[in-house]
C-alpha atoms as a PDB file:
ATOM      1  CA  UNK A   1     108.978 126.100  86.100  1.00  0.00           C
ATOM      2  CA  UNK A   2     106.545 125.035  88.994  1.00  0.00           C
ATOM      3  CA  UNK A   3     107.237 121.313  90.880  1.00  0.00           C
ATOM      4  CA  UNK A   4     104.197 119.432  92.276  1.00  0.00           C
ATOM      5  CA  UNK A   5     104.864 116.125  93.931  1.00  0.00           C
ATOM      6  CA  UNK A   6     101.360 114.519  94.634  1.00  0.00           C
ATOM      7  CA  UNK A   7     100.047 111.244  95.558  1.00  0.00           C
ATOM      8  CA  UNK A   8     103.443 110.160  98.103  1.00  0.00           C
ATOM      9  CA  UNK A   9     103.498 106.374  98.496  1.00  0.00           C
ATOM     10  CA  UNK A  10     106.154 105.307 100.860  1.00  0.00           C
ATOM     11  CA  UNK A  11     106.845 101.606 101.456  1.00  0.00           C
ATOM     12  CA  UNK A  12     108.926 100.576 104.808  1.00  0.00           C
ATOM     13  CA  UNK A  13     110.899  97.696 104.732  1.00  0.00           C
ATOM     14  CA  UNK A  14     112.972  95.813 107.434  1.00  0.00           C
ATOM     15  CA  UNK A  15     116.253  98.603 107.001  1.00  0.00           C
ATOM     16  CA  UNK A  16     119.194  97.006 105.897  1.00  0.00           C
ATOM     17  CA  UNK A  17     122.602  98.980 105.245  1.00  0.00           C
ATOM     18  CA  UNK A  18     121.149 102.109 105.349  1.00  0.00           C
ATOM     19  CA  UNK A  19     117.686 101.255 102.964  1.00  0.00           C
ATOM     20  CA  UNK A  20     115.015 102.011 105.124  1.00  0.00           C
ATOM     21  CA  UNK A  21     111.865 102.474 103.080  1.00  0.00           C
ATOM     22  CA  UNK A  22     110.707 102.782  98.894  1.00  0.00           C
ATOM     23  CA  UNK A  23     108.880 105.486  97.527  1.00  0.00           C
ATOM     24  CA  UNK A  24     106.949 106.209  94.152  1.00  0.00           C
ATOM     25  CA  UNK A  25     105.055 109.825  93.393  1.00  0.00           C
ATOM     26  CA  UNK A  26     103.712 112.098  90.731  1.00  0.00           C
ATOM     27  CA  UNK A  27     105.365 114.749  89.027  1.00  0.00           C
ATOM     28  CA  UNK A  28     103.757 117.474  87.825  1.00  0.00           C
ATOM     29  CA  UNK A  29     100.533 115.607  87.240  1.00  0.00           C
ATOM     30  CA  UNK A  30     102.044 113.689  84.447  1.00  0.00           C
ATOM     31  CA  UNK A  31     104.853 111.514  85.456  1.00  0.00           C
ATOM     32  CA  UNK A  32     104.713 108.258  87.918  1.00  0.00           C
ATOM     33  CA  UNK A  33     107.953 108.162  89.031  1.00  0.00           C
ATOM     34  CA  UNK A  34     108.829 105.035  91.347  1.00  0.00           C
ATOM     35  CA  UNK A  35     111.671 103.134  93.126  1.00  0.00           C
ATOM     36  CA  UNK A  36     112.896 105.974  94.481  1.00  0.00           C
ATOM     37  CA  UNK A  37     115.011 104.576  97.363  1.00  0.00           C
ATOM     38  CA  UNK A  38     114.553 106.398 100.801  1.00  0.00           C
ATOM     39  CA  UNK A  39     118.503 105.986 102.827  1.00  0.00           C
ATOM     40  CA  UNK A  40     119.461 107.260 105.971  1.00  0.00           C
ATOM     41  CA  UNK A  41     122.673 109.665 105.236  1.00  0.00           C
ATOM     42  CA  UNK A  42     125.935 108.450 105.769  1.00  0.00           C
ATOM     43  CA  UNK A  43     127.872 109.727 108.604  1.00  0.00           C
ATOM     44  CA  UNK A  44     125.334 112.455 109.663  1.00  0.00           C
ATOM     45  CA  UNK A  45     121.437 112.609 110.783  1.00  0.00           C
ATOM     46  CA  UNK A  46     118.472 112.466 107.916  1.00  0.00           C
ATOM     47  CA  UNK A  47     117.922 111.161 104.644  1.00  0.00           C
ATOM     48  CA  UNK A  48     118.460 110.973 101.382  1.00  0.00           C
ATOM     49  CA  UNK A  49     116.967 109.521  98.310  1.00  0.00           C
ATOM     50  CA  UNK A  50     118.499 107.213  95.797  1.00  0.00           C
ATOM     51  CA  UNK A  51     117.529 106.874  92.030  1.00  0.00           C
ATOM     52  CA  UNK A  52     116.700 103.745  90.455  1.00  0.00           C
ATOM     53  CA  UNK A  53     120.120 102.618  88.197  1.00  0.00           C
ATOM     54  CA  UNK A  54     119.536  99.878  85.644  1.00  0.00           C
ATOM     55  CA  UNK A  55     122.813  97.499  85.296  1.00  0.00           C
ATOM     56  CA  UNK A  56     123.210  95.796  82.394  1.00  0.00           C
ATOM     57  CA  UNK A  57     124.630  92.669  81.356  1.00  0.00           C
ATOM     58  CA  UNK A  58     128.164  93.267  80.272  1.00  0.00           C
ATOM     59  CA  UNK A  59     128.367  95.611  83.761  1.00  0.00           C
ATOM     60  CA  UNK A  60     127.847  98.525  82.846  1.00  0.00           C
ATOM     61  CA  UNK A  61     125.044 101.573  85.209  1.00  0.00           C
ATOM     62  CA  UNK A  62     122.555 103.651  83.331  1.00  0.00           C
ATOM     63  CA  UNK A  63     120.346 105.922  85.000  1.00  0.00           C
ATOM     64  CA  UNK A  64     116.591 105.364  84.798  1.00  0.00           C
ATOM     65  CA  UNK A  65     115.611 108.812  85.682  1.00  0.00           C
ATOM     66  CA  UNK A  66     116.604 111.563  88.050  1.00  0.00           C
ATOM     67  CA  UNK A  67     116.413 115.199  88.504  1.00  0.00           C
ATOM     68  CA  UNK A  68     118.709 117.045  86.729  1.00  0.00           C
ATOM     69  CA  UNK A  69     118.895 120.483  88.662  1.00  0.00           C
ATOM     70  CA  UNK A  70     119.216 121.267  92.117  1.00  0.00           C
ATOM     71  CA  UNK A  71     116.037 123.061  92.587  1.00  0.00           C
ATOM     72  CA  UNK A  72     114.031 119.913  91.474  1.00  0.00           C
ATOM     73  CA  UNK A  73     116.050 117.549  93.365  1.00  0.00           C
ATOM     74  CA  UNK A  74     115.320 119.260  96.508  1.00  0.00           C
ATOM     75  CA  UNK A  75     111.508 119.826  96.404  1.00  0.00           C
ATOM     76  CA  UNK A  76     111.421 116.120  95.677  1.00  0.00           C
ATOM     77  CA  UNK A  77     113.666 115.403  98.323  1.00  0.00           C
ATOM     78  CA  UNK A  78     111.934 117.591 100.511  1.00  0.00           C
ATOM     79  CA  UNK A  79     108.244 116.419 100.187  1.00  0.00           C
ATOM     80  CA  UNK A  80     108.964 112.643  99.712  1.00  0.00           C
ATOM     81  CA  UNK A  81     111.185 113.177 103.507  1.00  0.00           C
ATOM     82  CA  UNK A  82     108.327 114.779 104.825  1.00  0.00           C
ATOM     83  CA  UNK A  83     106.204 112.189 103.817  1.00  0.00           C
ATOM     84  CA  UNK A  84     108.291 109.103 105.011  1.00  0.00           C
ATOM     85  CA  UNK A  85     108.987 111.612 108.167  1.00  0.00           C
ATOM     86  CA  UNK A  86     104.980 111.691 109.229  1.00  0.00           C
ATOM     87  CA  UNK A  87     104.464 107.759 108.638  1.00  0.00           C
ATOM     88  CA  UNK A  88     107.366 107.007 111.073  1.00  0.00           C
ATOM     89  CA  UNK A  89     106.104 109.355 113.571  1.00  0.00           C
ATOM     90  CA  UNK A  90     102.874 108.134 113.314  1.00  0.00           C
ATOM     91  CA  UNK A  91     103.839 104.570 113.545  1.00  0.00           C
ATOM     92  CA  UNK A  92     105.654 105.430 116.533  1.00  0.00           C
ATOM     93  CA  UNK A  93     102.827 106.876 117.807  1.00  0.00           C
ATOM     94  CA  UNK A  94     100.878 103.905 117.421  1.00  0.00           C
ATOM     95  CA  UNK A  95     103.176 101.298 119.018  1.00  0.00           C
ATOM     96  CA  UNK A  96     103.931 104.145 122.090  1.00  0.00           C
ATOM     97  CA  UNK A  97      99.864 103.740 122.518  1.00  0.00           C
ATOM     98  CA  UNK A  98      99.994  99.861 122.041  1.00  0.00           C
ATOM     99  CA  UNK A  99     102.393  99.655 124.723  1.00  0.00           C
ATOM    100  CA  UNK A 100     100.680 101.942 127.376  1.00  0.00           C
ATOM    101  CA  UNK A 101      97.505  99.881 126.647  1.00  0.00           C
ATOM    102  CA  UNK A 102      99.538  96.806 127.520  1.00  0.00           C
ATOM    103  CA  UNK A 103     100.970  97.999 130.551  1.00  0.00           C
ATOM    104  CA  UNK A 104      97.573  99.692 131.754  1.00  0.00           C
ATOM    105  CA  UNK A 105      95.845  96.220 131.072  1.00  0.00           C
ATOM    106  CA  UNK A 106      98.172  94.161 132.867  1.00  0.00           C
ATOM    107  CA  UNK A 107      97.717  96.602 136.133  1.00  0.00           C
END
């Protein structure tokens, strides 16, 4: 079975123990899937993506949705990364410029 990811939304937010951005995409060309969590990985360099989990009242964790084979869990991994990758590098781009304008301005 062939995976397309399309349409990669990724959300930044102010990172805070480890959550560093959102992200929501489409599978296949039928599925929205989003909430997908983007984390930087414990104890080593990269990322990884978190599910969403719904907790219900009396405590207990179900799953919303998630892939359920490796292949599909990768190519997921792999494109939303790649994604949030380029809008970071871009961003830091953009505030590398902003500050040589400053400094080249205030010569």
């Amino acid at each position: 079975m062939s995976i397309t990811i399309s349409e990669i939304e990724i959300i930044p937010i102010k990172p805070h123990n480890g959550l560093l951005a959102f992200s929501s995409f489409i599978l296949n060309n039928a599925f929205y899937i989003g909430d997908v969590a983007i984390y930087s990985r414990l104890n080593k360099p990269g990322y990884r993506l978190v599910y969403p989990v719904k907790a219900l009242a009396y405590g207990a964790r179900v799953n919303c949705f998630h892939p359920i084979n490796k292949n599909a869990a990768q190519k997921i991994e792999d494109e939303v990364i790649k994604k949030y990758s380029d809008l970071i590098s871009k961003s830091d781009d953009k505030e590398r410029i902003m500050d040589e304008t400053r400094e080249e301005s205030s010569l």
